[in-house]
Protein backbone atom coordinates (compact mmCIF):
# COMPACT_ATOMS: atom_id res chain seq x y z
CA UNK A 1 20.00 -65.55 45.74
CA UNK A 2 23.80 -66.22 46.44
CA UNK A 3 25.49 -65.52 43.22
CA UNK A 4 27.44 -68.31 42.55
CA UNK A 5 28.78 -67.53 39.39
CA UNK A 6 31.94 -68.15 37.54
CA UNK A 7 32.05 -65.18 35.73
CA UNK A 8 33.80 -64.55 31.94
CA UNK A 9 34.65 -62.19 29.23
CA UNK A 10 33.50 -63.61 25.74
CA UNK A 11 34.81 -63.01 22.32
CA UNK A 12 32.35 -63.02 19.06
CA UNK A 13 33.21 -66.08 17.08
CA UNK A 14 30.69 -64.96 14.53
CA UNK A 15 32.25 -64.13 11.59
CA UNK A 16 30.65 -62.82 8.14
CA UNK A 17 32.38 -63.21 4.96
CA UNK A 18 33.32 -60.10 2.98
CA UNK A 19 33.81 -61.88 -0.73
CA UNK A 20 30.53 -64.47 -1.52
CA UNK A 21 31.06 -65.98 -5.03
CA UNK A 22 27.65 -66.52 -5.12
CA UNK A 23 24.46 -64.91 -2.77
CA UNK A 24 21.13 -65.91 -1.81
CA UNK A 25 18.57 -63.94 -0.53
CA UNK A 26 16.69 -64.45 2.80
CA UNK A 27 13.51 -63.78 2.17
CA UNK A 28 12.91 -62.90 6.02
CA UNK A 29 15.37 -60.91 6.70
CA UNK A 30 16.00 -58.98 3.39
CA UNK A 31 20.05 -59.38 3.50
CA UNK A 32 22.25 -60.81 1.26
CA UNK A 33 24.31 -64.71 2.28
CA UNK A 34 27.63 -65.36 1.80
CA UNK A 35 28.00 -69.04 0.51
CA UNK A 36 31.62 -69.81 0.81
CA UNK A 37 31.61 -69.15 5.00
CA UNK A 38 33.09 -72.02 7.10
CA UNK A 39 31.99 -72.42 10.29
CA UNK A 40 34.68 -73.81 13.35
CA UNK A 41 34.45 -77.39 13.55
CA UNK A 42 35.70 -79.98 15.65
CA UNK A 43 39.13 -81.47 14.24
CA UNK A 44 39.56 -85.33 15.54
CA UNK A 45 36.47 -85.43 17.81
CA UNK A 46 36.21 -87.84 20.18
CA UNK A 47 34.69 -86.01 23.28
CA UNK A 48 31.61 -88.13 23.94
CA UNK A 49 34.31 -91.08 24.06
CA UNK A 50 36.74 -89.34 26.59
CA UNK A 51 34.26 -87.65 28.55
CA UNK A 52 32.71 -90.96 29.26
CA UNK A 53 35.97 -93.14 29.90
CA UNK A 54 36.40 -90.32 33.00
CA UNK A 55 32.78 -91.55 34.70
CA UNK A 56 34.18 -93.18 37.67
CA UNK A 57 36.30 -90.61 38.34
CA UNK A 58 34.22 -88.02 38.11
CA UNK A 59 31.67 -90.19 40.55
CA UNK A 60 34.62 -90.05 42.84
CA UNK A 61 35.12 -86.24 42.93
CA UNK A 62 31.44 -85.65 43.54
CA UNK A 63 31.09 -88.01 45.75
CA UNK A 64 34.27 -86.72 48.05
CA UNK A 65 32.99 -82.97 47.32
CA UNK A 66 29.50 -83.93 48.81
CA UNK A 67 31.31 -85.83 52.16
CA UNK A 68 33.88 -82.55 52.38
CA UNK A 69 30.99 -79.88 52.16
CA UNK A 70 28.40 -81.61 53.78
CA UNK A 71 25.95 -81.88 50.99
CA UNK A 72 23.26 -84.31 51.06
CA UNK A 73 23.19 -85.29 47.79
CA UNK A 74 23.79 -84.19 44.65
CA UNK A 75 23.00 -84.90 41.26
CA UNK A 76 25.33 -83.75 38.04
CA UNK A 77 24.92 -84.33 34.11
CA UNK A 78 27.40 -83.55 31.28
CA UNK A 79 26.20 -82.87 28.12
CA UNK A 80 27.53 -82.54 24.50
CA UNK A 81 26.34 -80.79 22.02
CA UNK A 82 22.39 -81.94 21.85
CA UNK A 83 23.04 -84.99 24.05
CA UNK A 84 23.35 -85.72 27.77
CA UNK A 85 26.08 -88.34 28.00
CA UNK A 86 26.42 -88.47 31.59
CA UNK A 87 24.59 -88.54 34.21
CA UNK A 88 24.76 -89.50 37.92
CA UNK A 89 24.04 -88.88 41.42
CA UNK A 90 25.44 -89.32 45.40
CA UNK A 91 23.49 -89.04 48.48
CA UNK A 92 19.83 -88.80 49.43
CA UNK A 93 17.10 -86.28 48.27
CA UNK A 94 15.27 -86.89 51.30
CA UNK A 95 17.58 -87.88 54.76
CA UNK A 96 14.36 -88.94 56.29
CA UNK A 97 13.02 -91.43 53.93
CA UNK A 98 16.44 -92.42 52.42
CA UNK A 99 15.70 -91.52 49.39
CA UNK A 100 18.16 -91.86 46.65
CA UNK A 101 18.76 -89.18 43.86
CA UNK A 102 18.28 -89.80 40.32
CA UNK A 103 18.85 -87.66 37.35
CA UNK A 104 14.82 -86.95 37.26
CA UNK A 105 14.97 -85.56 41.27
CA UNK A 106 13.56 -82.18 40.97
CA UNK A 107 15.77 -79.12 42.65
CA UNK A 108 15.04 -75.96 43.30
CA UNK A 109 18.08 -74.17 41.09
CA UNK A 110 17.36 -70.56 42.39
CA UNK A 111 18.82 -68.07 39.95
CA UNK A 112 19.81 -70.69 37.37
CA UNK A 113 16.50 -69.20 36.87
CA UNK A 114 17.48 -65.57 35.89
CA UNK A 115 18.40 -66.23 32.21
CA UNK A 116 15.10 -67.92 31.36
CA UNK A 117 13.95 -64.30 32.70
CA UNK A 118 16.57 -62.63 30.25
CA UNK A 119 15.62 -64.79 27.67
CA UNK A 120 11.92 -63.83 27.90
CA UNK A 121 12.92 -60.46 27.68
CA UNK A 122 14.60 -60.87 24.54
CA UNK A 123 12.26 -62.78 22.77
CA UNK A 124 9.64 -60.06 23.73
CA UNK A 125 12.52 -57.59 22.27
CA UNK A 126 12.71 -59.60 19.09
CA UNK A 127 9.05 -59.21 18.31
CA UNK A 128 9.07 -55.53 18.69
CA UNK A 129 7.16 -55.62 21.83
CA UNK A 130 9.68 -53.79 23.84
CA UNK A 131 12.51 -51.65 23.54
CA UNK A 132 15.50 -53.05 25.94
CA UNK A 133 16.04 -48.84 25.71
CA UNK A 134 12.88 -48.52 27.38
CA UNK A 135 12.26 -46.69 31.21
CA UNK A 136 11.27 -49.60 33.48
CA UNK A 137 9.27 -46.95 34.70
CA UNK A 138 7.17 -47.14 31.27
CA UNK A 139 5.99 -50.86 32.10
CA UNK A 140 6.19 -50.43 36.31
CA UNK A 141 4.64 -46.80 36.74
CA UNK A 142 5.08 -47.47 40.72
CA UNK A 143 9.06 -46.89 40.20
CA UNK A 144 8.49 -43.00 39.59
CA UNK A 145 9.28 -42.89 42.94
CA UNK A 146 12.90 -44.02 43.18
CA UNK A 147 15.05 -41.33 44.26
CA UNK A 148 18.24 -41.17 42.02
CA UNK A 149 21.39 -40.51 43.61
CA UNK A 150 22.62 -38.34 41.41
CA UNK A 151 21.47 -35.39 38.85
CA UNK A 152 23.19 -36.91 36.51
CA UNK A 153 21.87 -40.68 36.90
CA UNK A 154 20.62 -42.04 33.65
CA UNK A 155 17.05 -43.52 33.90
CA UNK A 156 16.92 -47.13 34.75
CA UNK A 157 15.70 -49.06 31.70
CA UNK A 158 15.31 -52.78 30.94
CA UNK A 159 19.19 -53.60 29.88
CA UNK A 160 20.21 -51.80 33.17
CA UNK A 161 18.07 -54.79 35.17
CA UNK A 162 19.16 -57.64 32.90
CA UNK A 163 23.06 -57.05 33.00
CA UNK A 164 22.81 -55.69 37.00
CA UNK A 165 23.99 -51.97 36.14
CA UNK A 166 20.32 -50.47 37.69
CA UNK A 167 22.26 -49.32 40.79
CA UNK A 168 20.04 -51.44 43.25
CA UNK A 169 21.91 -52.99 46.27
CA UNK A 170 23.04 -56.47 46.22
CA UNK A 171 19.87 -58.16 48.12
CA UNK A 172 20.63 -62.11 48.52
CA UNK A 173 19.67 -62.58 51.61
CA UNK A 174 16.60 -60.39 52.06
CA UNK A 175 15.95 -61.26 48.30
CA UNK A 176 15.99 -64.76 48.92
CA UNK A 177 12.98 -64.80 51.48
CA UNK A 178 10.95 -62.46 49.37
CA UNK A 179 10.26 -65.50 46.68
CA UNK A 180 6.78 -65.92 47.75
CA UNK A 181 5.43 -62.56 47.98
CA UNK A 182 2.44 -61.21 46.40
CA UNK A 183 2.75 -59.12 43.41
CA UNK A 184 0.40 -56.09 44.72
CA UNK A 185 2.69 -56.81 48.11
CA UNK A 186 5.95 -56.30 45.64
CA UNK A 187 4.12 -53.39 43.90
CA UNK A 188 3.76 -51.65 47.10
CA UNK A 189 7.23 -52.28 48.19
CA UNK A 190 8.26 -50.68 44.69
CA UNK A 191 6.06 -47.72 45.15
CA UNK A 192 7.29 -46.82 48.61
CA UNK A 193 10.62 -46.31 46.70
CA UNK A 194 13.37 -48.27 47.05
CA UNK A 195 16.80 -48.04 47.80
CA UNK A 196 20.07 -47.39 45.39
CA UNK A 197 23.72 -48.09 46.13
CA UNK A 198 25.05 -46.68 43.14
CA UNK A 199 24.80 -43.93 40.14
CA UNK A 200 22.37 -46.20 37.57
CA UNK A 201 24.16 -47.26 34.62
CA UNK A 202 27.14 -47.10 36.38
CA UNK A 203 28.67 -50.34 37.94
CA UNK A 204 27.70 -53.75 38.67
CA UNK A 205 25.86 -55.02 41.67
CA UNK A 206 24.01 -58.63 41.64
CA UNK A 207 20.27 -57.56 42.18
CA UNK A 208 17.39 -60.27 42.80
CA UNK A 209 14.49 -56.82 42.92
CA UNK A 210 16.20 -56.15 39.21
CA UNK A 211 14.99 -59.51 37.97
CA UNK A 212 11.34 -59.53 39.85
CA UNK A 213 10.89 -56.52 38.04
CA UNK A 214 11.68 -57.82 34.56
CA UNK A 215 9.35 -60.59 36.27
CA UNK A 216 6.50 -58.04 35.87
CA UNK A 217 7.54 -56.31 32.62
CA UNK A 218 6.93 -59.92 30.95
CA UNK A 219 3.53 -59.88 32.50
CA UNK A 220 2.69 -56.65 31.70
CA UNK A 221 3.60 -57.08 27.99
CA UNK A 222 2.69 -60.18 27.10
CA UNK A 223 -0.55 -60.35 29.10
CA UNK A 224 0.36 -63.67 30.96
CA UNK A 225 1.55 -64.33 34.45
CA UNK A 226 5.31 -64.67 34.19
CA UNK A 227 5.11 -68.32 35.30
CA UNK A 228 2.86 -68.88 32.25
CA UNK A 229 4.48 -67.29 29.63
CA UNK A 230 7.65 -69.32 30.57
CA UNK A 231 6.49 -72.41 30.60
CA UNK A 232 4.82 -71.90 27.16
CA UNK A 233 7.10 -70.28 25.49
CA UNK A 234 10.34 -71.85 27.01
CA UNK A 235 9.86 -74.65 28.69
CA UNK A 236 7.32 -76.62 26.63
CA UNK A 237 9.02 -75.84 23.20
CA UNK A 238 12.12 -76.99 25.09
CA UNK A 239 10.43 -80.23 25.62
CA UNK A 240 11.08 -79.46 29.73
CA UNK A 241 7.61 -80.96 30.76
CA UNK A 242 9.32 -81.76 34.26
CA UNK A 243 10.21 -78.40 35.17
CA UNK A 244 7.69 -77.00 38.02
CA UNK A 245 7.29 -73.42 39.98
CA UNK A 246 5.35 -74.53 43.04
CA UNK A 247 6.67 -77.68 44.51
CA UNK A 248 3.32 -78.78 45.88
CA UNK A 249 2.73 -80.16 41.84
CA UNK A 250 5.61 -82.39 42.05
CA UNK A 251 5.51 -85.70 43.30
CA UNK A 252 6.44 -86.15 46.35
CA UNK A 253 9.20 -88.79 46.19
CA UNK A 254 10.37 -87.04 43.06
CA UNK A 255 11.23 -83.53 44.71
CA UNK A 256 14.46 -83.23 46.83
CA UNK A 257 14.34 -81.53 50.43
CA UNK A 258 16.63 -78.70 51.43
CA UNK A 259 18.85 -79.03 54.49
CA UNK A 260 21.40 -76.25 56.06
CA UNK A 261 24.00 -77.67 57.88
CA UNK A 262 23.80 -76.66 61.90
CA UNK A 263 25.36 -77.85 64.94
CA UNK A 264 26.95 -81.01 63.35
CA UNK A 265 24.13 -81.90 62.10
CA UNK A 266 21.31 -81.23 59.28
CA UNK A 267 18.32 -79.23 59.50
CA UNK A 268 15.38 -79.64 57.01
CA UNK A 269 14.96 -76.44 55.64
CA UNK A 270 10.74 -74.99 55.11
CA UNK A 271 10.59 -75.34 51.22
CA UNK A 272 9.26 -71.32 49.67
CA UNK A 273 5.94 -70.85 47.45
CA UNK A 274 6.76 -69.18 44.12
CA UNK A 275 5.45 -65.57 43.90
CA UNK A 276 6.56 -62.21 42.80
CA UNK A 277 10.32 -63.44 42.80
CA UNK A 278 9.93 -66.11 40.92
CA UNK A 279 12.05 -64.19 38.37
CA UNK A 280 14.89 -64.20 39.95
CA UNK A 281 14.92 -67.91 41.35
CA UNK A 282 11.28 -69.48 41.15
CA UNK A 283 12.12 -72.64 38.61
CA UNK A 284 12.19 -75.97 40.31
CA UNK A 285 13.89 -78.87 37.48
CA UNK A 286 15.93 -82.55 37.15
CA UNK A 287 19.38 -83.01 35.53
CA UNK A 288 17.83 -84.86 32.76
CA UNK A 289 15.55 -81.64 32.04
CA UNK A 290 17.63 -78.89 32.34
CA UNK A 291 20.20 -80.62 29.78
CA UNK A 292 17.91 -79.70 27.65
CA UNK A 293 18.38 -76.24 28.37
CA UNK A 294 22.22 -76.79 28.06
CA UNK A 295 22.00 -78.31 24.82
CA UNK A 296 19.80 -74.87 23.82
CA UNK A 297 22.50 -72.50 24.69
CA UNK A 298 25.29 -74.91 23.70
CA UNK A 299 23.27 -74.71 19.97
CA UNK A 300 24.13 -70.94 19.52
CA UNK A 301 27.84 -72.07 18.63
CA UNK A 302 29.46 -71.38 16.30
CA UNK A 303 27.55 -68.93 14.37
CA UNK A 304 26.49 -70.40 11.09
CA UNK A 305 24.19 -70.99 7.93
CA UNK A 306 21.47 -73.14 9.21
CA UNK A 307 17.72 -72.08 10.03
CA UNK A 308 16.89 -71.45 13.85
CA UNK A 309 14.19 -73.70 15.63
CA UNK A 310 14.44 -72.30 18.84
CA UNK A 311 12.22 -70.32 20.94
CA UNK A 312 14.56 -68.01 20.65
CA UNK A 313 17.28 -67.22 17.87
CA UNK A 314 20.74 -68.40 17.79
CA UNK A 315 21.91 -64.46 17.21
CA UNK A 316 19.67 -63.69 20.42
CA UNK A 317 21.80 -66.65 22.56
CA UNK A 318 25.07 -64.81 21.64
CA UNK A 319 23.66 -62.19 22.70
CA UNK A 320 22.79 -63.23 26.59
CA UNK A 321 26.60 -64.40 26.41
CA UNK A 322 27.83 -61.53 25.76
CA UNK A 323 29.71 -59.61 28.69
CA UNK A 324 28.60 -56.43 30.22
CA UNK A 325 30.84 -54.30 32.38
CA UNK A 326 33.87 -56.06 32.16
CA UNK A 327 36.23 -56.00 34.83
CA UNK A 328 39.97 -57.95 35.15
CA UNK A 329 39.83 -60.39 37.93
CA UNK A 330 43.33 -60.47 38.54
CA UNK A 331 43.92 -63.02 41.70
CA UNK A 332 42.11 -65.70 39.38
CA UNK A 333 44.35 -68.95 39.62
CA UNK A 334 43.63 -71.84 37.48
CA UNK A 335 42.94 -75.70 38.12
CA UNK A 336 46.82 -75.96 39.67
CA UNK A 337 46.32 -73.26 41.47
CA UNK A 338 48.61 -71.47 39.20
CA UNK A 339 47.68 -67.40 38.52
CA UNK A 340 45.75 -67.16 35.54
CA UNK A 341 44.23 -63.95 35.12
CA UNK A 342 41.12 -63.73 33.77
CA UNK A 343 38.27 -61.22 32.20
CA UNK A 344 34.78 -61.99 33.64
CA UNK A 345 31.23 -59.91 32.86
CA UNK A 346 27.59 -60.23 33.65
CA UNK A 347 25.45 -60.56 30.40
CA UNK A 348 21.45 -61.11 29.94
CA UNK A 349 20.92 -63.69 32.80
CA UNK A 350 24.30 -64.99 32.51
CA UNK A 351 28.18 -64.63 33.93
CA UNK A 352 30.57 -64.96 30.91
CA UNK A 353 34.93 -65.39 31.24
CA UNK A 354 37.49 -65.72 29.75
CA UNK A 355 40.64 -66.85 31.25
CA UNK A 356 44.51 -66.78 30.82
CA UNK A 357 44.34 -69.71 29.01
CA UNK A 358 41.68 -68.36 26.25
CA UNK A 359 38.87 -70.98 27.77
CA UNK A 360 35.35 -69.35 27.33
CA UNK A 361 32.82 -70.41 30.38
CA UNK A 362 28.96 -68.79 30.25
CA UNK A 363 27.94 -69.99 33.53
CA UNK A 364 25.67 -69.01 36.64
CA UNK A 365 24.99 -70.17 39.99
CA UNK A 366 21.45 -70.66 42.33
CA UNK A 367 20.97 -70.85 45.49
CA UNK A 368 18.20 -70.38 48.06
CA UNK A 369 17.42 -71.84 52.05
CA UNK A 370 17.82 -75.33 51.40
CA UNK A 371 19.63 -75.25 47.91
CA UNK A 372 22.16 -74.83 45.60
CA UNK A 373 23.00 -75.24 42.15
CA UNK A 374 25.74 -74.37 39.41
CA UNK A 375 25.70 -74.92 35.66
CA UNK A 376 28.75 -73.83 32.92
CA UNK A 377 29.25 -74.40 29.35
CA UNK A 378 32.14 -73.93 27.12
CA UNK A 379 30.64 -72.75 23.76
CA UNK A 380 33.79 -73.29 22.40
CA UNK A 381 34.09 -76.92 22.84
CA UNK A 382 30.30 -77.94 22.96
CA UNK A 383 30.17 -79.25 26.25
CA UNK A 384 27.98 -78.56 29.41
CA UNK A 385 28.44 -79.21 33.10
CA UNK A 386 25.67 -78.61 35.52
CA UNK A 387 24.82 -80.19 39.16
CA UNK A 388 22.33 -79.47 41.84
CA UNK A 389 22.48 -79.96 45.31
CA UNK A 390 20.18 -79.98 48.85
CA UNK A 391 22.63 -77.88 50.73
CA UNK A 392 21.70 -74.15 51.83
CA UNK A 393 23.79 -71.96 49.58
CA UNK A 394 26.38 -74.65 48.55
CA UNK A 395 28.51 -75.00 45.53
CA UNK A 396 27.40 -78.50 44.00
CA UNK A 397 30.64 -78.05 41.49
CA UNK A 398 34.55 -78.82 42.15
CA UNK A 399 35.16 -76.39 39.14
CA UNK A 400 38.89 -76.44 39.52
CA UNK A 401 39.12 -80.82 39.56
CA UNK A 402 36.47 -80.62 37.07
CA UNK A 403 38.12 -78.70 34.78
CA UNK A 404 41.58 -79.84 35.36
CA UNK A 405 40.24 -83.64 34.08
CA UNK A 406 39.27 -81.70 31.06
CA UNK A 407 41.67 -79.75 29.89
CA UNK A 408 44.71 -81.24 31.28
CA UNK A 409 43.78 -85.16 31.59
CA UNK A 410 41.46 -85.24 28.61
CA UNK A 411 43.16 -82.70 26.52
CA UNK A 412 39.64 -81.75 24.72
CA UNK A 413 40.28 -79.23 21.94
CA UNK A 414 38.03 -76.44 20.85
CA UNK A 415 36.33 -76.06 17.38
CA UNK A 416 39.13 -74.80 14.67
CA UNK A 417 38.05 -72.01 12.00
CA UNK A 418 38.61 -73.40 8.90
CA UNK A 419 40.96 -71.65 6.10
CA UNK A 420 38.15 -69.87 3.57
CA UNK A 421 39.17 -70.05 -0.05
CA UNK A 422 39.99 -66.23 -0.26
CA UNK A 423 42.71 -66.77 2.56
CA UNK A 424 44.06 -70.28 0.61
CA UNK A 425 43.99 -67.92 -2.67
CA UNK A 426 45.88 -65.25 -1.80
CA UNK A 427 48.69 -67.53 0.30
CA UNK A 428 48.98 -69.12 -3.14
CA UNK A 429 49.70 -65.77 -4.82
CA UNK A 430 51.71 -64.65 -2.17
CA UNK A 431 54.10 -67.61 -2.40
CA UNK A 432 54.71 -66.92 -5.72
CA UNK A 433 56.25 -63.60 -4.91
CA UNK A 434 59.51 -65.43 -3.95
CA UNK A 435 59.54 -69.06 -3.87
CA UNK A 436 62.66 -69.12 -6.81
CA UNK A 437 64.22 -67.22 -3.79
CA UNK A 438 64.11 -63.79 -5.76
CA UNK A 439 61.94 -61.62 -4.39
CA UNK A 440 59.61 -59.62 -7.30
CA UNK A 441 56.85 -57.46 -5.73
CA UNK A 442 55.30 -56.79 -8.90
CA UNK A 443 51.64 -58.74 -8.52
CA UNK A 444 48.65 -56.71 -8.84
CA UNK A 445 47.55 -58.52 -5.49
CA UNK A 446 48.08 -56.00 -2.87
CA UNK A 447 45.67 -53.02 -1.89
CA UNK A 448 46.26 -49.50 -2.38
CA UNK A 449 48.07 -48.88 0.95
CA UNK A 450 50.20 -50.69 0.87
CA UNK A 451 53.82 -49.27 -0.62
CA UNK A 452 52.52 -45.94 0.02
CA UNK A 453 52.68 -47.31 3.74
CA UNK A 454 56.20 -48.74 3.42
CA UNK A 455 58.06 -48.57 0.19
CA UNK A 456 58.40 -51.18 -2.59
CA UNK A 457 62.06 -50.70 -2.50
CA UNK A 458 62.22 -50.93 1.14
CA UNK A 459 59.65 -53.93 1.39
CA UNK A 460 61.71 -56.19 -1.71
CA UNK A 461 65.13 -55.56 -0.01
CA UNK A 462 63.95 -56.38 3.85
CA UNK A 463 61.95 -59.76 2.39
CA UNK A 464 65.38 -60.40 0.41
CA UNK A 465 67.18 -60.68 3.09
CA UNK A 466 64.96 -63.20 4.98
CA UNK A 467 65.08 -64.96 2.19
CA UNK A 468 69.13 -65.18 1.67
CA UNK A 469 69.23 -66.13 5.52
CA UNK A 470 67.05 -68.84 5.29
CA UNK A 471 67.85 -70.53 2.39
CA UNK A 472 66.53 -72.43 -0.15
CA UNK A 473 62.71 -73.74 0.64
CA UNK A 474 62.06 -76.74 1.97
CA UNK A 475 58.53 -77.03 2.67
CA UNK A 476 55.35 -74.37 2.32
CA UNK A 477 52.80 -75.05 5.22
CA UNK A 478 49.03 -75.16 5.03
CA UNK A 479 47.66 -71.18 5.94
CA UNK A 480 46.06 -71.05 9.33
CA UNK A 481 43.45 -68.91 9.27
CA UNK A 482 42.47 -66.34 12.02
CA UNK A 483 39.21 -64.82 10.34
CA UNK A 484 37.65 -65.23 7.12
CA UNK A 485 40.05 -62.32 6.05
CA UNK A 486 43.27 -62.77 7.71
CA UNK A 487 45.91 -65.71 8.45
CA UNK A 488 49.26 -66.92 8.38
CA UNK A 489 51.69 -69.91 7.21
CA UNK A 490 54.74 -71.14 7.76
CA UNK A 491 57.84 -71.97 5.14
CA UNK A 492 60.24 -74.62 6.34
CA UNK A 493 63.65 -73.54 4.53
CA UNK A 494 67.57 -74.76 4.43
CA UNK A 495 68.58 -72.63 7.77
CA UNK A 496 64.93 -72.10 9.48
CA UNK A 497 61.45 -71.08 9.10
CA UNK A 498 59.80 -68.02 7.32
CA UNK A 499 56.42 -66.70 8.97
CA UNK A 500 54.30 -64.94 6.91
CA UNK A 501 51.66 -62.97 8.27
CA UNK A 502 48.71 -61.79 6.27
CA UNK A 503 45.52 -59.12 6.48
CA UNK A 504 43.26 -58.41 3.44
CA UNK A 505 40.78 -55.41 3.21
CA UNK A 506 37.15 -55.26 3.36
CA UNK A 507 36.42 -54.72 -0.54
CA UNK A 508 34.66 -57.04 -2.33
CA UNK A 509 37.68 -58.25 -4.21
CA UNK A 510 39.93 -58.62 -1.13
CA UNK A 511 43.36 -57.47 -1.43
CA UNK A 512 46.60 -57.29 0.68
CA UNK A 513 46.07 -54.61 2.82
CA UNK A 514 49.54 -55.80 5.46
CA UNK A 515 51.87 -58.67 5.18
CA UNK A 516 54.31 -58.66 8.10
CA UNK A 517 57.45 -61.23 7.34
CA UNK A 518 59.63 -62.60 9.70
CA UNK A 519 62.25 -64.78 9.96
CA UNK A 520 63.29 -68.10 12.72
CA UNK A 521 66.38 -70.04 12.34
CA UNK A 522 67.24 -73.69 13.20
């Protein structure tokens, strides 16, 4: 399965507050619930709007990517938040017949299909039916006879598989053509002991055998073929009733044909049976169902008091988006082509970034003979991209025009963190400390560190003399917050600008644990 991922280094945007006025108790969970948390929210939001006002041009770019890559067709959605806004479609599904394609033709999207796998896993994991600690060996007792490379190797267990650390050799091509394959033909494989390239544990290496064997840890535990248990547990809660395995149940005019490009000319690729693989690449879905996949993930973000109604939690979404392994890719360049380093990771199912620019992508890539397919979402901003296309191992995205109408052309702004009431208080007290232009340091607002860590003395006569350079106040800015806990405004005076930078402790009164103070003139 060519791994055609964008991958990115995430940051936790969850956030728990440290001073609730008042609690409740959740009577599942046991733990006490701050009330006074603010989740990041959209300031001025108009992306549905925008996003749609770009249509033709976006038909344009896909259209010119398909002629310049030789892709049949391809069909691409965007959606927002819970919505799919967008949808459309160039070239045929089917050269021979002519056949158009519409957001409900049905590709085969390859290892899209991996973090429905990882999210299996989890769910199992969640319901304290396995251990993502546990040997593989404990579920797949034909893997006793891998040969470690090393003494020293830890034991392969279930996280190693999901985030691609088991040391197994990257396998696209031979993985590809095993989709089919019989699970006692897989078992046998398995037992004849396969291969490692690295220490487990140890290093990344994109492994389609890693997934078919979480394939048949999910049968094993839950006591359903893998196929079964997720379409009912995935798929159907999803509402994704026209997502397939075997493409012999889908309509014939609805399913798109696979082509390589050879000699100048396409060849229609032999469409593969699902099987043992399936894991790794089996699913077979439309635009206009997978967005509801999209919108799934996209509903993790932010973190926040509401009750879950997923097949999965919110917490356990995060989770798959979280970065394993992470590694600096360096030579990144961004939509100008401009160097823009990046961090990127492999999560549960999932390749996770985070570039020079702070953007946040959770994204992966499918292909197979015949197909190929990308999908990323920017939790940060709410918004999904994914396309499909009937080229052998193509790249149905332009990623870099994409994203340049978006961030550049559009402008669209991430969710802001709004400023909690402890932050708002304590700027309030702090402003009193010299806003006559006398500096008095006397306030029982600041935590116990804090003159034995620089001197009152010291601290009155350096914020003195910020204050005698910039002269008598002007203005005192709104605080912007960068947690629940810690934040920083601006004062607009006679000569120039005062910063003041803020950090309170984790007691349950919070006090003033740092307060940094700098001047800017004119």
């Amino acid at each position: 399965m060519k791994n055609n991922l964008i991958l990115t280094i995430s940051i936790c945007l969850s956030i728990i507050s440290c001073t609730p006025k008042k609690t409740s108790i959740n009577n599942q969970n046991k733990k006490l619930i701050s009330d006074t948390y603010k989740a990041p929210e959209f300031i001025n939001n108009a992306r549905v709007e925008k996003l749609q006002s770009v249509a033709p041009e976006l038909q344009q770019i896909f259209t010119e990517h398909a002629s310049s890559k030789n892709i049949p067709g391809i069909a691409y959605g965007i959606v927002v938040d819970n919505s799919l806004i967008l949808t459309s479609s160039t070239g045929l599904s089917q050269i021979e017949n002519k056949t158009p394609i519409t957001k409900n033709t049905s590709f085969r999207i390859a290892s899209m299909t991996k973090s429905f796998t990882a999210m299996a896993i989890l769910k199992l994991r969640d319901e304290g039916k396995l251990s993502l600690e546990d040997a593989v060996v404990k579920y797949v007792p034909e893997l006793a006879s891998l040969e470690y490379l090393t003494e020293d190797s830890p034991t392969i267990d279930i996280e190693n598989l999901l985030t691609m650390t088991g040391g197994f050799p990257e396998d696209n091509p031979w993985g590809d053509r095993q989709l089919a394959l019989p699970t006692k033909s897989f078992l046998k494989i398995v037992s004849e002991g396969l291969s490692l390239s690295k220490p487990s544990s140890y290093q990344y290496e994109y492994s389609n055998t890693g997934y078919a064997l979480l394939g048949h840890i999910i049968t094993k535990v839950s006591g359903l073929p893998y196929q079964e248990y997720i379409t009912t547990n995935i798929l159907k809660p999803l509402g994704m009733t026209n997502t397939y395995w075997e493409y012999s149940d889908i309509p014939e005019e609805q399913l798109a044909s696979g082509y390589r490009w050879e000699v100048e000319k396409w060849k229609k690729e032999a469409l593969l049976n699902d099987g043992s693989y399936g894991a790794m690449g089996g699913l077979i879905t439309s635009i206009e169902d997978f967005s509801k996949y999209v919108s799934f993930h996209l509903s993790a973000w932010p973190a926040r008091n509401e009750k879950d109604n997923g097949p999965v939690k919110r917490s356990t979404l995060r989770e798959m988006h979280t970065p394993q392994y992470n590694f600096l890719n360096s030579w990144n360049n961004d939509w100008n082509n401009e160097p823009c380093a990046s961090m990127i990771g492999y999560g549960y199912g999932l390749g996770i970034s985070m570039d020079c620019k702070r953007i946040l992508k959770v994204s992966h890539g499918g292909a197979l003979p015949g197909f190929g397919s990308n999908y990323t979402f920017y939790p940060q901003y709410g918004i999904g991209i994914m396309a499909f296309g009937n080229l052998t191992y193509t790249s149905p995205i332009p990623y870099k025009k994409i994203e340049k109408i978006l961030f550049e052309k559009l402008k669209l702004q991430p969710r802001k963190l709004p400023t909690s009431d402890i932050l708002k208080s304590k700027k309030n007290e702090i402003t009193t400390l010299f806003t006559d232009g006398k500096v008095s340091l006397d306030k029982n607002i600041f935590a116990e560190n804090f003159f034995l860590d620089i001197s009152k003395d010291r601290r009155t006569k350096q914020i003195q003399e910020i204050l005698d350079k910039a002269g008598s106040i002007e203005e005192i800015q709104k605080v912007y917050p960068r947690n629940q806990l810690r934040g920083d405004f601006r004062i607009d005076c006679e000569n120039g600008s005062i910063n003041v930078f803020f950090t309170l402790t984790p007691e349950h009164t919070p006090m003033i644990q740092k307060m940094k103070v700098s001047f800017r003139p004119k």
